[in-house]
PDB file of N, CA and C in Angstrom:
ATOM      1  N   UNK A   1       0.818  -1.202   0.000  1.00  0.00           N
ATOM      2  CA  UNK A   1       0.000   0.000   0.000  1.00  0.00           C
ATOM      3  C   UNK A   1       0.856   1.258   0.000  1.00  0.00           C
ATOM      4  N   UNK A   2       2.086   1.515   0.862  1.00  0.00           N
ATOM      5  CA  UNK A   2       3.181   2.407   0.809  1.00  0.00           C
ATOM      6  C   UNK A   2       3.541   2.693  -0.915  1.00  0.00           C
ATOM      7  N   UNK A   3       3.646   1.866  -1.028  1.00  0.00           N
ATOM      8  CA  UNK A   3       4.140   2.130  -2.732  1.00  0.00           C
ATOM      9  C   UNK A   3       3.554   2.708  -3.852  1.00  0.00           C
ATOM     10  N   UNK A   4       2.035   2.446  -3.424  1.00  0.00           N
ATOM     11  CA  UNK A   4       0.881   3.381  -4.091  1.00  0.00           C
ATOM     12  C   UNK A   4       0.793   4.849  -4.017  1.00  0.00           C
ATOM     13  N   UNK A   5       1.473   5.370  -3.049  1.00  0.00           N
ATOM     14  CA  UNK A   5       1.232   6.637  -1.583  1.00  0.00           C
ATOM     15  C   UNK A   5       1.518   7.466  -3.078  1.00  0.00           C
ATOM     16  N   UNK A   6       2.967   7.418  -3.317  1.00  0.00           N
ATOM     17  CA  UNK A   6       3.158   8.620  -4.140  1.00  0.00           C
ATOM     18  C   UNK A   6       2.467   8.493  -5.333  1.00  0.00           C
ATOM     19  N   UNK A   7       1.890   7.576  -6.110  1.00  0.00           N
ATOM     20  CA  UNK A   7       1.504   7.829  -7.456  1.00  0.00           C
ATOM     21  C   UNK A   7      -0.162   8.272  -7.084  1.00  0.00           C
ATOM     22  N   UNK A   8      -0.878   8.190  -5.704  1.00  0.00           N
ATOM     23  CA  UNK A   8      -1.674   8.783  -5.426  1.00  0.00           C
ATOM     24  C   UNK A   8      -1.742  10.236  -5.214  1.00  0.00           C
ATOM     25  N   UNK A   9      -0.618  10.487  -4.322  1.00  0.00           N
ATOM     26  CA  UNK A   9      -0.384  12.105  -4.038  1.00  0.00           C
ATOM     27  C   UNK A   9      -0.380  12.879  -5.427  1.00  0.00           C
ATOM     28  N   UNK A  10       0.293  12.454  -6.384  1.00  0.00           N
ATOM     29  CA  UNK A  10       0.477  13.417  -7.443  1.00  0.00           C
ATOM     30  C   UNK A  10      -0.474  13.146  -8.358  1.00  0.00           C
ATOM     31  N   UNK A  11      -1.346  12.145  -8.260  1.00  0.00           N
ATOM     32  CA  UNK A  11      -3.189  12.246  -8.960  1.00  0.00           C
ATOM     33  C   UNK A  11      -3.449  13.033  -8.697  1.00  0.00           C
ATOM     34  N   UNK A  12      -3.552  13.099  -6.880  1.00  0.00           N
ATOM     35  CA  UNK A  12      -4.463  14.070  -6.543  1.00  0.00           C
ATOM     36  C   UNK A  12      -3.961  15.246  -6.381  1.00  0.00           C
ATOM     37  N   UNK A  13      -2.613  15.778  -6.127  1.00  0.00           N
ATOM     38  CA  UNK A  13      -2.384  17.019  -6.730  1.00  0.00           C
ATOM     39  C   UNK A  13      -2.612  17.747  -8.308  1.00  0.00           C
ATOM     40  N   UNK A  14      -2.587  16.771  -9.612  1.00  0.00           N
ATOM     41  CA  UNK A  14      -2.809  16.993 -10.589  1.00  0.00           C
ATOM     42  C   UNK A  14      -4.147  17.172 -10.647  1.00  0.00           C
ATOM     43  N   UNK A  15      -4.874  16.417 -10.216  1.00  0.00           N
ATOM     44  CA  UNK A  15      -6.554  16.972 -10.083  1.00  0.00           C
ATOM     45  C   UNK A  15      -6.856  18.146  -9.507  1.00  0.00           C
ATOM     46  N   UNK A  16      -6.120  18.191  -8.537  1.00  0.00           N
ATOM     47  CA  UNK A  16      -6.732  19.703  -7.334  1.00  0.00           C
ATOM     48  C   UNK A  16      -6.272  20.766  -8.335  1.00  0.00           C
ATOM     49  N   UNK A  17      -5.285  20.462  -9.348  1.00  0.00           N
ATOM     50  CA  UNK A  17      -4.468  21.439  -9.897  1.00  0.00           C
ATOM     51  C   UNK A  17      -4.806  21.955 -11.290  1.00  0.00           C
ATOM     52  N   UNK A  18      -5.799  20.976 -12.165  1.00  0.00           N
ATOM     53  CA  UNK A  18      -6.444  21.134 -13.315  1.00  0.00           C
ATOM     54  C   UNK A  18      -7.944  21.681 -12.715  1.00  0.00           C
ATOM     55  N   UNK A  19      -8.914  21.389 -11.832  1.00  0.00           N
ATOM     56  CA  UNK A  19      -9.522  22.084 -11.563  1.00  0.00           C
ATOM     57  C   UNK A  19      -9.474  23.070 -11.212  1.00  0.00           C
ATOM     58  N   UNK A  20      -8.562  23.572 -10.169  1.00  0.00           N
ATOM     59  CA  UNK A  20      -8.116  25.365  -9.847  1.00  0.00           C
ATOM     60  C   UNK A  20      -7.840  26.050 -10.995  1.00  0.00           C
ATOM     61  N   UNK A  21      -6.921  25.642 -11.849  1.00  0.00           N
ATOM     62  CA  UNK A  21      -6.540  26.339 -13.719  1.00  0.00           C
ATOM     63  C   UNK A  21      -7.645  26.877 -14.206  1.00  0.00           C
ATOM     64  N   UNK A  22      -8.473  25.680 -14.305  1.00  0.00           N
ATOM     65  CA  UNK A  22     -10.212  25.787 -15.258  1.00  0.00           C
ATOM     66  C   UNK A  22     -10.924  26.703 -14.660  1.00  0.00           C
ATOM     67  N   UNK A  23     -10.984  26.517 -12.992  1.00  0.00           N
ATOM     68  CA  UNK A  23     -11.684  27.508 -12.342  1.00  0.00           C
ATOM     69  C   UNK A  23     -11.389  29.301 -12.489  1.00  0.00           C
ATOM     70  N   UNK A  24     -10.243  29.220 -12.715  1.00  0.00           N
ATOM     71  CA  UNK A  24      -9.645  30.863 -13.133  1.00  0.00           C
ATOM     72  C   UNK A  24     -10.278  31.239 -14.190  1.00  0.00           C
ATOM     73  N   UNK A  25     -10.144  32.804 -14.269  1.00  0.00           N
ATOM     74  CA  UNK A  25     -11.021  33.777 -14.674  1.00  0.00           C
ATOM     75  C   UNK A  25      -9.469  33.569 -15.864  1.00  0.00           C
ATOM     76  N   UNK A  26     -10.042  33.942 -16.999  1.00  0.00           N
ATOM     77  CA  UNK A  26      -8.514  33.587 -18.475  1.00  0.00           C
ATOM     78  C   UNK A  26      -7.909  34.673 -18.197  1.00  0.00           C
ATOM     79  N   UNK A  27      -7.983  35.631 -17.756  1.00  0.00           N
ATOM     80  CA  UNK A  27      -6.668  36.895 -17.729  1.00  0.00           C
ATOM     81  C   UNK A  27      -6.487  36.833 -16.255  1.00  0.00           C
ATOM     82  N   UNK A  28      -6.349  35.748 -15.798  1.00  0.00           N
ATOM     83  CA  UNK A  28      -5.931  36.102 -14.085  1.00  0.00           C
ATOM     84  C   UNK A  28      -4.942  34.948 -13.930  1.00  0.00           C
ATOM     85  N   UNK A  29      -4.469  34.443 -14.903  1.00  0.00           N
ATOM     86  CA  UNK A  29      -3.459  33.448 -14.624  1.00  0.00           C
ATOM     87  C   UNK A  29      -2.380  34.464 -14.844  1.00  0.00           C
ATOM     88  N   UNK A  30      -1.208  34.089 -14.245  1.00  0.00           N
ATOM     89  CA  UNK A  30       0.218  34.474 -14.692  1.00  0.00           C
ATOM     90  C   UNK A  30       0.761  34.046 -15.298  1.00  0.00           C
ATOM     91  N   UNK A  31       2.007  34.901 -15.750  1.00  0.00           N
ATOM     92  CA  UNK A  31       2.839  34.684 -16.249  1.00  0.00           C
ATOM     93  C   UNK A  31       2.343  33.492 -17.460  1.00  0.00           C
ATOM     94  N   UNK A  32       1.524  32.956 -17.493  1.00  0.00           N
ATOM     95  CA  UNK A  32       1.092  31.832 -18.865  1.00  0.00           C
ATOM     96  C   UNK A  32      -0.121  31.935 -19.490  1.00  0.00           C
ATOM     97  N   UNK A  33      -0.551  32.103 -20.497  1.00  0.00           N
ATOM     98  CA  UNK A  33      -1.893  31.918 -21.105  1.00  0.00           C
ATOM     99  C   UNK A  33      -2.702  30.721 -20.486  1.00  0.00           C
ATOM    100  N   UNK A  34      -3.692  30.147 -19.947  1.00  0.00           N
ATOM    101  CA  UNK A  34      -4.430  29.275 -19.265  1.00  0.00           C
ATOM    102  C   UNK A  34      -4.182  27.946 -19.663  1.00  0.00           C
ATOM    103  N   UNK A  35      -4.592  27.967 -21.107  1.00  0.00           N
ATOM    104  CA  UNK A  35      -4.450  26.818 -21.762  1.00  0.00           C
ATOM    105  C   UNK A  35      -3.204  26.096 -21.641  1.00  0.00           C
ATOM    106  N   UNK A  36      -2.291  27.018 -21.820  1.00  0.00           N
ATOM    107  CA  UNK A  36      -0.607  26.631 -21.447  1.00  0.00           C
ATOM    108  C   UNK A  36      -0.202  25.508 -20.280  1.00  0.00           C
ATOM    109  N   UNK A  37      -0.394  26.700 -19.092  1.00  0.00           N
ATOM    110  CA  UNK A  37      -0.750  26.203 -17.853  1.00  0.00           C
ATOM    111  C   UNK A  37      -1.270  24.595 -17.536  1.00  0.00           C
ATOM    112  N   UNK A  38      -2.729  24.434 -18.322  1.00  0.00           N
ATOM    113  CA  UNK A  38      -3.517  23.169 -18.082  1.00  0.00           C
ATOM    114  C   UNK A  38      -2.395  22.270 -19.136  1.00  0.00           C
ATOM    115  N   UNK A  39      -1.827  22.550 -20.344  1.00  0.00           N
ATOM    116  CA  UNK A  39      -1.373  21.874 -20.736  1.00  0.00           C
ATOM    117  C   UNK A  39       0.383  21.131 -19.898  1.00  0.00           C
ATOM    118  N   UNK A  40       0.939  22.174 -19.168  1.00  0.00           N
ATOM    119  CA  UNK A  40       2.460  21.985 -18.244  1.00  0.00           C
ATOM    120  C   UNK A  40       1.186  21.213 -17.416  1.00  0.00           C
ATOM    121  N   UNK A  41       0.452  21.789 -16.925  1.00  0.00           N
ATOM    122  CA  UNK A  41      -0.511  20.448 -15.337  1.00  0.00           C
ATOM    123  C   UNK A  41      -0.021  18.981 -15.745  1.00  0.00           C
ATOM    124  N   UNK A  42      -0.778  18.721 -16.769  1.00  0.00           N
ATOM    125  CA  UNK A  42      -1.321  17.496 -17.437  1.00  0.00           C
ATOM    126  C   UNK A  42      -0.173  16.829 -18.130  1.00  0.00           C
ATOM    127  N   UNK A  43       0.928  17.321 -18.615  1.00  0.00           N
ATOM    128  CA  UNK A  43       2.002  16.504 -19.201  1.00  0.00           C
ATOM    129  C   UNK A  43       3.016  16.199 -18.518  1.00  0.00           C
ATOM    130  N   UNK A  44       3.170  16.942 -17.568  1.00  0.00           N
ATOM    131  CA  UNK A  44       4.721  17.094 -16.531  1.00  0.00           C
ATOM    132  C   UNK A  44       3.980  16.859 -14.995  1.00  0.00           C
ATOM    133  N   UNK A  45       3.787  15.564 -14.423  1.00  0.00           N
ATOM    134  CA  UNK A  45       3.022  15.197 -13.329  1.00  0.00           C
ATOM    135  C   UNK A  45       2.975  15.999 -12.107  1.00  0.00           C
ATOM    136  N   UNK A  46       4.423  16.329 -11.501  1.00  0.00           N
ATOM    137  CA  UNK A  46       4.856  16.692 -10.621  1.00  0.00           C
ATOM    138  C   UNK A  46       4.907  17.850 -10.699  1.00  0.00           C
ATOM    139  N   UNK A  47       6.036  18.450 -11.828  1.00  0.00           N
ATOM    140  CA  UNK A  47       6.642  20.038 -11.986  1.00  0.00           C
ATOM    141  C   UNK A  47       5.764  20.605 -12.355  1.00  0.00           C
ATOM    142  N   UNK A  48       4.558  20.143 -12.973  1.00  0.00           N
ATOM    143  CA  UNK A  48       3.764  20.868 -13.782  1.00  0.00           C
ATOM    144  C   UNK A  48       2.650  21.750 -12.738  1.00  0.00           C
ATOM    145  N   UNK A  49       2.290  20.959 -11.812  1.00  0.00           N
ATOM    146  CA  UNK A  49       0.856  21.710 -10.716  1.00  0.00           C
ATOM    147  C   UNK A  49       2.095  22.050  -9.645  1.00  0.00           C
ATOM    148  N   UNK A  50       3.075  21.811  -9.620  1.00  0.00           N
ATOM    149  CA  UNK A  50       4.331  22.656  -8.508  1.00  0.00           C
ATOM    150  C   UNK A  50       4.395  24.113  -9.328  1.00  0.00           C
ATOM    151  N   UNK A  51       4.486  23.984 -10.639  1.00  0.00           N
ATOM    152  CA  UNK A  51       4.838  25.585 -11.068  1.00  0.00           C
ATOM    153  C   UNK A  51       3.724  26.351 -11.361  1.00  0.00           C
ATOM    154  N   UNK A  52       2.574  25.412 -10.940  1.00  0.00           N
ATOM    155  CA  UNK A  52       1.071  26.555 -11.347  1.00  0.00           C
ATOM    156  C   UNK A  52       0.757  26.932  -9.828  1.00  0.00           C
ATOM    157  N   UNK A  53       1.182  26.073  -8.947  1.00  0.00           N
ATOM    158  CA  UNK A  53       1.473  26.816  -7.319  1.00  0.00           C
ATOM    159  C   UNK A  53       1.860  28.062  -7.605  1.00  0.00           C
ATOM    160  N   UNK A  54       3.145  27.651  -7.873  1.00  0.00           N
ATOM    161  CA  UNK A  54       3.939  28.725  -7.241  1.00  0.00           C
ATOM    162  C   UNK A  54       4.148  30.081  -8.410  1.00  0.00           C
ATOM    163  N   UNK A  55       4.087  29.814  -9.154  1.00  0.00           N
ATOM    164  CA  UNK A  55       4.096  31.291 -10.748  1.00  0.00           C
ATOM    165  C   UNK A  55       2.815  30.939 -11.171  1.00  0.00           C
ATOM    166  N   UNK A  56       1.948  30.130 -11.168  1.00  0.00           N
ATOM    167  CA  UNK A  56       0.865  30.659 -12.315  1.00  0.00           C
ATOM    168  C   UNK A  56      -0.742  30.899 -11.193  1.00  0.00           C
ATOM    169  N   UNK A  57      -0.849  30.380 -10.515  1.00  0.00           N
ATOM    170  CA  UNK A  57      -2.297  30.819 -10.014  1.00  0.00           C
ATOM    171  C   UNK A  57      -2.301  32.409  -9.183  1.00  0.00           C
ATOM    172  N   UNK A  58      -3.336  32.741  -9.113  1.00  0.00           N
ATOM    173  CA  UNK A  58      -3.654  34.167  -8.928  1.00  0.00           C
ATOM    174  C   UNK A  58      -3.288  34.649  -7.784  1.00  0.00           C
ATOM    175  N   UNK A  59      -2.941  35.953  -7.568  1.00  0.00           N
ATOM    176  CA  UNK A  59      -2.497  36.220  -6.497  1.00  0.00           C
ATOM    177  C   UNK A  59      -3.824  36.542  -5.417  1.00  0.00           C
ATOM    178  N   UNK A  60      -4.927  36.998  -6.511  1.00  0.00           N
ATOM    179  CA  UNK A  60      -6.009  38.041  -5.441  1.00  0.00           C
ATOM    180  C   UNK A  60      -6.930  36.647  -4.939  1.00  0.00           C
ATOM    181  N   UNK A  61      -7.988  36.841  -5.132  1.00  0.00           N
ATOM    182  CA  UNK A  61      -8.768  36.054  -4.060  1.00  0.00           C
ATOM    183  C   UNK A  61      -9.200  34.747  -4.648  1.00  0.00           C
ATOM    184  N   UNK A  62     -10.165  33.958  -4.424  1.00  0.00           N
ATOM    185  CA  UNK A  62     -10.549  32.732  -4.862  1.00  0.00           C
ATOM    186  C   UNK A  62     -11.119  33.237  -6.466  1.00  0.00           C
ATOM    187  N   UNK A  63     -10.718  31.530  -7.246  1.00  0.00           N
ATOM    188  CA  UNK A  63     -10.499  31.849  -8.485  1.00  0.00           C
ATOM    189  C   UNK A  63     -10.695  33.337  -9.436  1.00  0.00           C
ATOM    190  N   UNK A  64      -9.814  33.959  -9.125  1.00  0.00           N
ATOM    191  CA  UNK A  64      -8.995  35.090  -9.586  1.00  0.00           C
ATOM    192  C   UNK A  64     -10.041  36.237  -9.493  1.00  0.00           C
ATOM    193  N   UNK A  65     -10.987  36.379  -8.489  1.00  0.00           N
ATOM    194  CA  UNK A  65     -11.553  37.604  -8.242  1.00  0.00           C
ATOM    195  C   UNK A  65     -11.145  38.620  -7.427  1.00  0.00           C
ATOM    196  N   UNK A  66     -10.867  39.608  -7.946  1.00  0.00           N
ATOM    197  CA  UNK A  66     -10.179  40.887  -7.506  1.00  0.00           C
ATOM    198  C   UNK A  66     -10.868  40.948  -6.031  1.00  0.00           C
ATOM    199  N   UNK A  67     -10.234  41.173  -5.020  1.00  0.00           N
ATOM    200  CA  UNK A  67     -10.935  41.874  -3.626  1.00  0.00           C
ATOM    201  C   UNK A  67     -11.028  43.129  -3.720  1.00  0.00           C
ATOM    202  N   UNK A  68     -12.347  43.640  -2.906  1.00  0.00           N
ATOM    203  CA  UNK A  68     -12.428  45.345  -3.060  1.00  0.00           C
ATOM    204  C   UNK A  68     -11.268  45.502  -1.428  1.00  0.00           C
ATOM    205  N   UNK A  69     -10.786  46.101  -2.156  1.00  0.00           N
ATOM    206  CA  UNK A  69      -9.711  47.035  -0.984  1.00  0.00           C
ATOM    207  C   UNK A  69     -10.520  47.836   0.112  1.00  0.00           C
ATOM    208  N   UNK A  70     -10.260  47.225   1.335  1.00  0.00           N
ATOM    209  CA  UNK A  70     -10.739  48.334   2.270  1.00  0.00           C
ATOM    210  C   UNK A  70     -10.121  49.212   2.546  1.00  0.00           C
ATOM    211  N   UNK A  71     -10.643  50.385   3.241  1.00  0.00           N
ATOM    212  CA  UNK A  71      -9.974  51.635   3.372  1.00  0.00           C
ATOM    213  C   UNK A  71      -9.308  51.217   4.919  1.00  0.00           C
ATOM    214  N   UNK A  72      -8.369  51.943   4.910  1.00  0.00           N
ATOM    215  CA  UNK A  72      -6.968  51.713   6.367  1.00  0.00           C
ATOM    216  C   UNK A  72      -8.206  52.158   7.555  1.00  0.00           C
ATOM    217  N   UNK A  73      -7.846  53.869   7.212  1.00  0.00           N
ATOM    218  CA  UNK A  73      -8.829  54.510   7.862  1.00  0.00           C
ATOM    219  C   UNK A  73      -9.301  55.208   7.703  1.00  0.00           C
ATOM    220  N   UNK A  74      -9.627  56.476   7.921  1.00  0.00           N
ATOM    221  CA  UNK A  74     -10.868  57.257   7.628  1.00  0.00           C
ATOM    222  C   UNK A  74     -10.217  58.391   6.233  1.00  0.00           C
ATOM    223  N   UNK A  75      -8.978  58.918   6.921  1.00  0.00           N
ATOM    224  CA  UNK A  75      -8.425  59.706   5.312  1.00  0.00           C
ATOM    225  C   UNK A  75      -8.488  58.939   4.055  1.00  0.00           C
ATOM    226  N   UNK A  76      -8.491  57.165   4.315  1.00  0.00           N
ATOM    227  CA  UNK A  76      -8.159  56.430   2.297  1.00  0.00           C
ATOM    228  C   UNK A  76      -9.697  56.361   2.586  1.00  0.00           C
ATOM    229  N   UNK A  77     -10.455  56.427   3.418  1.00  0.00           N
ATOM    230  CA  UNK A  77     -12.359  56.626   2.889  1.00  0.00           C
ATOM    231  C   UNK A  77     -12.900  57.448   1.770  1.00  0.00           C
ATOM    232  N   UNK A  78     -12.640  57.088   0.240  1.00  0.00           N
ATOM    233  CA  UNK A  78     -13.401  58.340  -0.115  1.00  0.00           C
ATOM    234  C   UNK A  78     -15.193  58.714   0.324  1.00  0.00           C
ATOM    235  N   UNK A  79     -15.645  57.562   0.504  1.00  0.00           N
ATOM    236  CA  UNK A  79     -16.789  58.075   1.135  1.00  0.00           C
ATOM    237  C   UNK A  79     -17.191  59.087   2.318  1.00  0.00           C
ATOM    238  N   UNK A  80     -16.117  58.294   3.063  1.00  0.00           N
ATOM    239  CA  UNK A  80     -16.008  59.881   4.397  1.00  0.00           C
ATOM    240  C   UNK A  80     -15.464  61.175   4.028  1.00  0.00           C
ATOM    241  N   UNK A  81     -14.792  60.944   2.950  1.00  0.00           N
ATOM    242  CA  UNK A  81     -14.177  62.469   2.473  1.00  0.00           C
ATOM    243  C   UNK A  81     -14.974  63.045   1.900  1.00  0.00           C
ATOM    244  N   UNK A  82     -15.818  62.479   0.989  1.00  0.00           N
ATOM    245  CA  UNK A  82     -16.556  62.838   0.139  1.00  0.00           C
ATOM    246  C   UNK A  82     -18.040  63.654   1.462  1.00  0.00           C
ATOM    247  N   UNK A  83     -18.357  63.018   2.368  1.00  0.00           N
ATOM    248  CA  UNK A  83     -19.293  63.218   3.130  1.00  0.00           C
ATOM    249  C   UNK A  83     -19.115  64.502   3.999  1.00  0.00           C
ATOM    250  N   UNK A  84     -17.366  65.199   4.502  1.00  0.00           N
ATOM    251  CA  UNK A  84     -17.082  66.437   4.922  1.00  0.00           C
ATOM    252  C   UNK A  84     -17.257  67.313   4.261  1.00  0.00           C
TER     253      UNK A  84
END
C-alpha cells in the first residue's frame, strides 16, 4: 500500500491542480496563457501543478476575483471624504 502513496499524491495534486486552472477567470493566470498552464498540469506530473502553485495561479482572491480594498482609515475613505 506504501508504494501506491506517491503515485496517489500526485493524482491528486494533478486533479486539485487542473480544476483550480479551469476555475480561473482567463486573464488572471500568470505569467502563462491558461491553456498553457492546463497543458504543463497534465504533461509534466509533478513540476507541472508545482509551477502553477507557485508562478501561475492568482495572487487576489478565490479563483482570480479581484478583492475590493478596504480603506486603512478614515483619510483612504473616499466616502467619508466625500461626506465632509
Amino acid at each position: 500500500m506504501l508504494r501506491y502513496l506517491p503515485v496517489i499524491l500526485s493524482l491528486a495534486l494533478t486533479v486539485y491542480c487542473v480544476v483550480d486552472a479551469i476555475q480561473t477567470q482567463d486573464g488572471a493566470a500568470r505569467n502563462l496563457p491558461k491553456i498553457v498552464w492546463l497543458l504543463l498540469i497534465l504533461l509534466f506530473p509533478i513540476v507541472g501543478p508545482a509551477a502553477w502553485l507557485i508562478a501561475g495561479r492568482p495572487r487576489k482572491g478565490p479563483r482570480g476575483l479581484p478583492q475590493q480594498r478596504r480603506p486603512r482609515g478614515p483619510d483612504d475613505d473616499p466616502d467619508f471624504l466625500k461626506d465632509l
